[in-house]
Protein backbone atom coordinates (compact mmCIF):
# COMPACT_ATOMS: atom_id res chain seq x y z
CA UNK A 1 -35.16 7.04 -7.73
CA UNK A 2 -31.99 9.30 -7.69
CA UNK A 3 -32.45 9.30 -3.48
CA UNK A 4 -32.41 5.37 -3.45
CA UNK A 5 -29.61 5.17 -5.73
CA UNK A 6 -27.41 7.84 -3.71
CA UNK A 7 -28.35 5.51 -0.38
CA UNK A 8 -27.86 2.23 -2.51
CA UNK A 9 -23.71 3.92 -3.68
CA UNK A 10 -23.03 5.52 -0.10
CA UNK A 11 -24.63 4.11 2.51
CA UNK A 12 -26.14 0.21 1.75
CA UNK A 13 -24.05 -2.52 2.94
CA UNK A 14 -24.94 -4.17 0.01
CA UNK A 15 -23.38 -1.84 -1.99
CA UNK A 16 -20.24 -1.84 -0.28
CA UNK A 17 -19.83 -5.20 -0.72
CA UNK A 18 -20.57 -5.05 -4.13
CA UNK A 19 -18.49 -2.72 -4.94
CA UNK A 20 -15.69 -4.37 -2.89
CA UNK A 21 -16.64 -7.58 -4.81
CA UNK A 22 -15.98 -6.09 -8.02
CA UNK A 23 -12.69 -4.54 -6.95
CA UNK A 24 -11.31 -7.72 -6.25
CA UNK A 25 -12.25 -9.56 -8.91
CA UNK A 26 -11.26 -7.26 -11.20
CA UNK A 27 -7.45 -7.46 -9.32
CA UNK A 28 -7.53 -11.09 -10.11
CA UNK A 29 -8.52 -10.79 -13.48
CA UNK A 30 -5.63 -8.24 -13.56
CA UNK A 31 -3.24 -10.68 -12.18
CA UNK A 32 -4.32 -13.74 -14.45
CA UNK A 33 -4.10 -11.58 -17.36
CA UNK A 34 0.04 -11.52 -16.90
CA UNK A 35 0.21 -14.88 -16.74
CA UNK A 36 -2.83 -15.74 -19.32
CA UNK A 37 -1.75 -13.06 -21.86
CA UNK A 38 -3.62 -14.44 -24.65
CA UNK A 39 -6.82 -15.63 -22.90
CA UNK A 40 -9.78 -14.39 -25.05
CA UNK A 41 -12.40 -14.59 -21.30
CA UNK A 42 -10.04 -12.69 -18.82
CA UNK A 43 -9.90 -9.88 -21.85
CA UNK A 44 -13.91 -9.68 -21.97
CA UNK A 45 -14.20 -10.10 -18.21
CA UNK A 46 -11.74 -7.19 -17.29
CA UNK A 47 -13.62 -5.21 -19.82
CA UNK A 48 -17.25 -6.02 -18.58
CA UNK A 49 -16.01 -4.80 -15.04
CA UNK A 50 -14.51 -1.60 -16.45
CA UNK A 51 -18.21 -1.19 -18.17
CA UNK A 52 -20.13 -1.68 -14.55
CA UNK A 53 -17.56 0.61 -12.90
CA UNK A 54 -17.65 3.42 -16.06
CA UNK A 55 -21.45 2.98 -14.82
CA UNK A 56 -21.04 3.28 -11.22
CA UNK A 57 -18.94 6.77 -12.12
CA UNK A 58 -21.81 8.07 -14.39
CA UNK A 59 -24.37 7.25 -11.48
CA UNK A 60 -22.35 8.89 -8.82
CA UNK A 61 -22.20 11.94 -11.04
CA UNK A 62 -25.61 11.74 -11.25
CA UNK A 63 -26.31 11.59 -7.19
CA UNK A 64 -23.13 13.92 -6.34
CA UNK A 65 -25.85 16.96 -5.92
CA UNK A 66 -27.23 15.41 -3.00
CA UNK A 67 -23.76 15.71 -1.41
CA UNK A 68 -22.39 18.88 -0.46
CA UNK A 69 -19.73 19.00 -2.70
CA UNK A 70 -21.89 18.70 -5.60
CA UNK A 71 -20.96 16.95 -9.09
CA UNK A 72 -17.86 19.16 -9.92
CA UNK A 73 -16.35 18.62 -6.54
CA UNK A 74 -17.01 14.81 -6.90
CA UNK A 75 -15.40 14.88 -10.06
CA UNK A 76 -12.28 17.06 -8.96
CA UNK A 77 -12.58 14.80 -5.34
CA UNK A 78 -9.56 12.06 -4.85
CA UNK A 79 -12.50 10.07 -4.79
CA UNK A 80 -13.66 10.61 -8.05
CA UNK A 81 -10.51 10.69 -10.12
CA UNK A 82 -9.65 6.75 -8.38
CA UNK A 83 -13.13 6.07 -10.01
CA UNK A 84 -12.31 7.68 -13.11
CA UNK A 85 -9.14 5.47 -13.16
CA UNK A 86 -11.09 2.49 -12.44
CA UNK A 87 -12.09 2.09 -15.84
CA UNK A 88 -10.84 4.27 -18.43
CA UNK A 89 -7.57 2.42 -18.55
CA UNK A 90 -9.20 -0.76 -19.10
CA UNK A 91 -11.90 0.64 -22.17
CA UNK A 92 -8.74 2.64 -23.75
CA UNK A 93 -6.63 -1.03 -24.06
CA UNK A 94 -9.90 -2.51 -25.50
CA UNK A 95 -10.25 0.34 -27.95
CA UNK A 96 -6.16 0.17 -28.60
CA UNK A 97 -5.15 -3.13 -29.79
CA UNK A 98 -1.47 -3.77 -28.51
CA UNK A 99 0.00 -0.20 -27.82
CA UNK A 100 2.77 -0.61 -25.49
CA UNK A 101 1.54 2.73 -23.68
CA UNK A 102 -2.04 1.39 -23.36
CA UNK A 103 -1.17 -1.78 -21.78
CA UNK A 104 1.53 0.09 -19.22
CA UNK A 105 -1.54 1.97 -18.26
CA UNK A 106 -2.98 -1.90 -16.81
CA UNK A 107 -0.97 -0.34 -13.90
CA UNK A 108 -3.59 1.93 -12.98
CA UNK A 109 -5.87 -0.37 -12.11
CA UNK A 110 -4.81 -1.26 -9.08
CA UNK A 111 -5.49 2.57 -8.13
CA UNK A 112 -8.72 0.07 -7.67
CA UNK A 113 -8.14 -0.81 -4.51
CA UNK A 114 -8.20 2.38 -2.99
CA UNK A 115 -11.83 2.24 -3.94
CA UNK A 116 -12.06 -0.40 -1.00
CA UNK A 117 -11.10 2.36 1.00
CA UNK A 118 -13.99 4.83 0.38
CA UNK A 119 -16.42 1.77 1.58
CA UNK A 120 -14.25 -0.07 4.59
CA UNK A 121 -15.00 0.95 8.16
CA UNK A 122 -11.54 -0.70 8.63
CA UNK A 123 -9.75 1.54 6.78
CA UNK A 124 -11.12 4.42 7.99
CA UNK A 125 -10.34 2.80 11.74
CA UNK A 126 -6.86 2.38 10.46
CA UNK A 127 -6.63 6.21 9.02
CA UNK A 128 -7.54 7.29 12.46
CA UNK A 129 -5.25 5.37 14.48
CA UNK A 130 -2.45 6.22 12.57
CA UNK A 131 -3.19 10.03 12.60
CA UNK A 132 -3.59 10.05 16.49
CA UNK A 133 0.03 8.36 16.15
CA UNK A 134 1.60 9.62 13.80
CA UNK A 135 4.21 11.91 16.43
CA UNK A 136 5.03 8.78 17.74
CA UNK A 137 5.51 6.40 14.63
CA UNK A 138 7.79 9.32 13.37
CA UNK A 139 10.43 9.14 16.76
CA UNK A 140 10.26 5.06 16.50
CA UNK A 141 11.42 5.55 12.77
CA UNK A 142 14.19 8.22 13.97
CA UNK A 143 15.36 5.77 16.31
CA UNK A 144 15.36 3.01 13.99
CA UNK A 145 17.11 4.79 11.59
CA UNK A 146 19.81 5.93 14.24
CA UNK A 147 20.12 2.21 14.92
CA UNK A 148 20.87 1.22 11.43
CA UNK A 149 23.55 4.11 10.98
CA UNK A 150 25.49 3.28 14.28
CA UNK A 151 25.22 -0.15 13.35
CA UNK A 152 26.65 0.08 10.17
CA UNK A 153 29.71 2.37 11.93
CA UNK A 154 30.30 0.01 14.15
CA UNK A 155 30.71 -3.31 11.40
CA UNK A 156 32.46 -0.49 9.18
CA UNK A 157 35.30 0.27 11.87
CA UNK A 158 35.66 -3.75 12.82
CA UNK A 159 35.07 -5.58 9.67
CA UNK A 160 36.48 -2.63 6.81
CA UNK A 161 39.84 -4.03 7.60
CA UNK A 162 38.78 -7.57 6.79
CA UNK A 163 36.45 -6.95 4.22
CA UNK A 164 37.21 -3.71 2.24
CA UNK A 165 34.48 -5.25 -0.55
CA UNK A 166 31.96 -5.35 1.62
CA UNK A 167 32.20 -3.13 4.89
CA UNK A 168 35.06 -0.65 3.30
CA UNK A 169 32.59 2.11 3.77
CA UNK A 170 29.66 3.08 5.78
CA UNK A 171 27.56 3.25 2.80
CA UNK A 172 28.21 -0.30 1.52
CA UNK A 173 27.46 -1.45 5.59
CA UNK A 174 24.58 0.59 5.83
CA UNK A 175 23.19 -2.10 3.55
CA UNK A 176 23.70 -5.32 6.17
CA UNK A 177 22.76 -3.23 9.03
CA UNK A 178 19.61 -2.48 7.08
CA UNK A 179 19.05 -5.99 6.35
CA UNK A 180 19.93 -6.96 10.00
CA UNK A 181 18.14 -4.78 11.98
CA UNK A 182 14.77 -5.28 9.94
CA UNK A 183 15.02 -9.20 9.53
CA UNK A 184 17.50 -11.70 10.19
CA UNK A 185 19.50 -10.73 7.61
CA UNK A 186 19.72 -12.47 3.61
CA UNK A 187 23.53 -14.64 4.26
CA UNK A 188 25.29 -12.51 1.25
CA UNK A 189 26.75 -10.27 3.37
CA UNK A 190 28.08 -11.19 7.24
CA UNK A 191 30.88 -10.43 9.58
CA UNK A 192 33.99 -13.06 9.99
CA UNK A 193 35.76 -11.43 12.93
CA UNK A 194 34.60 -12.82 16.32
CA UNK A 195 34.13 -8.79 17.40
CA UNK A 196 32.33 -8.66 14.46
CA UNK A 197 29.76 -11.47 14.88
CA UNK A 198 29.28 -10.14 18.46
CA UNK A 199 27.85 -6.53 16.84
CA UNK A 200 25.56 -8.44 14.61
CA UNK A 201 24.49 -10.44 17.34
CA UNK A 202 23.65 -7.09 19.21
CA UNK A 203 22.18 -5.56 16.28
CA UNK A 204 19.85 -8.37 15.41
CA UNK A 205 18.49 -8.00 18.98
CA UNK A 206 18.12 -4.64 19.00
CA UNK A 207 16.19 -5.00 15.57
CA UNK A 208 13.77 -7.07 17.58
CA UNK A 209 13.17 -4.05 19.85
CA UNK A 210 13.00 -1.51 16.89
CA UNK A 211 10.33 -3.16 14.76
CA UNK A 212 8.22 -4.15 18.51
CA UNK A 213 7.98 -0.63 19.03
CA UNK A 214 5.67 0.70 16.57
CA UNK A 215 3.86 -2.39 16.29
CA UNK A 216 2.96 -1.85 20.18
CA UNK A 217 2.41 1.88 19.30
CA UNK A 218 -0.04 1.51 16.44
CA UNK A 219 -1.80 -1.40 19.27
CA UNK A 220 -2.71 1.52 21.38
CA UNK A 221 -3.81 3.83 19.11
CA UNK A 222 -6.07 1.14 18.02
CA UNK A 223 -7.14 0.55 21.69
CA UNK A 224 -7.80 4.38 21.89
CA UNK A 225 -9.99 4.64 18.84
CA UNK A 226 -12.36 1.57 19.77
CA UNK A 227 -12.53 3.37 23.33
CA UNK A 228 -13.44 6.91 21.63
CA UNK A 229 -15.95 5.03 19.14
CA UNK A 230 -18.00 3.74 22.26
């Protein structure tokens, strides 16, 4: 019995997708429960979830010494504290009535989602690619961040003089070169001067280019893992 439960919890589709299922129900619950705060159902079906998952925890336990690591290095395993978290936030509310510190600790529940993780194929895909990437991902974000600073010099030096409030300092335009290079900016904050208008215009192109390039970076590294995985 303990070898078809350890295959059921680690390796049976169907228990992925349980345990996926249960995950994301027990997000929405979370999320109806802020706007439902006195509904008497979302309170018993959070803590019915929190029971099947304080189950699931017991039964992995139970199976970890078919694993190398054994039950102590389950329970000391990233893995097994995200599964502890699953539910003891959840019984400690029910058993707490309306402490302000028990409810904050609602937030830990959506540690649940990293449960996904341990089942998905696609996260695992997406953990690879973006460790055989990583060098690269971490020049693109040099580069964007050089962008953003000479951008903001630039609207500091031709727009300061205009608008001391808002580009007096390369701090306070670090903040629309931020929100120009990344999107098309939020309207609160823009350059007057025609000079001025023609950086921004620059700027919002370049942002183009800056947020392309590790899209098209994280692309191939996706490419190269589906080519190493055949």
């Amino acid at each position: 019995m303990k070898i078809a439960v350890h295959k059921f919890l680690h390796h049976s589709r169907l228990g992925s997708m349980v345990v996926v299922g249960l995950v994301l129900a027990s997000l929405l619950v979370f999320a109806l429960e802020t706007e439902f705060t006195a509904s008497v159902m979302l309170k018993r079906v959070g803590f019915g979830i929190a029971g099947i998952f304080a189950v699931e925890y017991i039964l992995r336990i139970w199976v970890a010494d078919l694993t190398p690591k054994g039950r102590l290095g389950y329970i000391k395993s990233f893995a097994g504290i995200i599964d502890l978290l699953a539910f003891i936030p959840a019984l400690l509310i029910a058993g707490g009535g309306a402490s302000v510190v028990l409810r904050s600790l609602r937030l830990f529940r959506l540690l649940q989602i990293l449960k996904i993780g341990a089942v998905s194929r696609g996260i695992n895909r997406i953990q690879r690619a973006m460790r055989s990437c990583n060098s690269e991902l971490a020049v693109s974000l040099l580069i964007s961040l050089g962008l953003i600073f000479f951008g903001a010099v630039l609207i500091y030096f031709i727009e300061g003089p205009h608008q001391p409030e808002i580009f007096g300092s390369i701090p306070r335009a670090l903040w629309w070169s931020m929100a120009t290079l990344t999107t098309v900016g939020y309207g609160d904050v823009y350059p007057i001067t025609a000079m001025g208008k023609v950086v921004a215009s620059f700027v919002a192109v370049v942002g183009i280019g800056a947020v392309a390039m590790p899209a098209g970076i994280i692309a191939s590294a996706f490419m190269n893992v589906d080519e190493d995985s055949h």
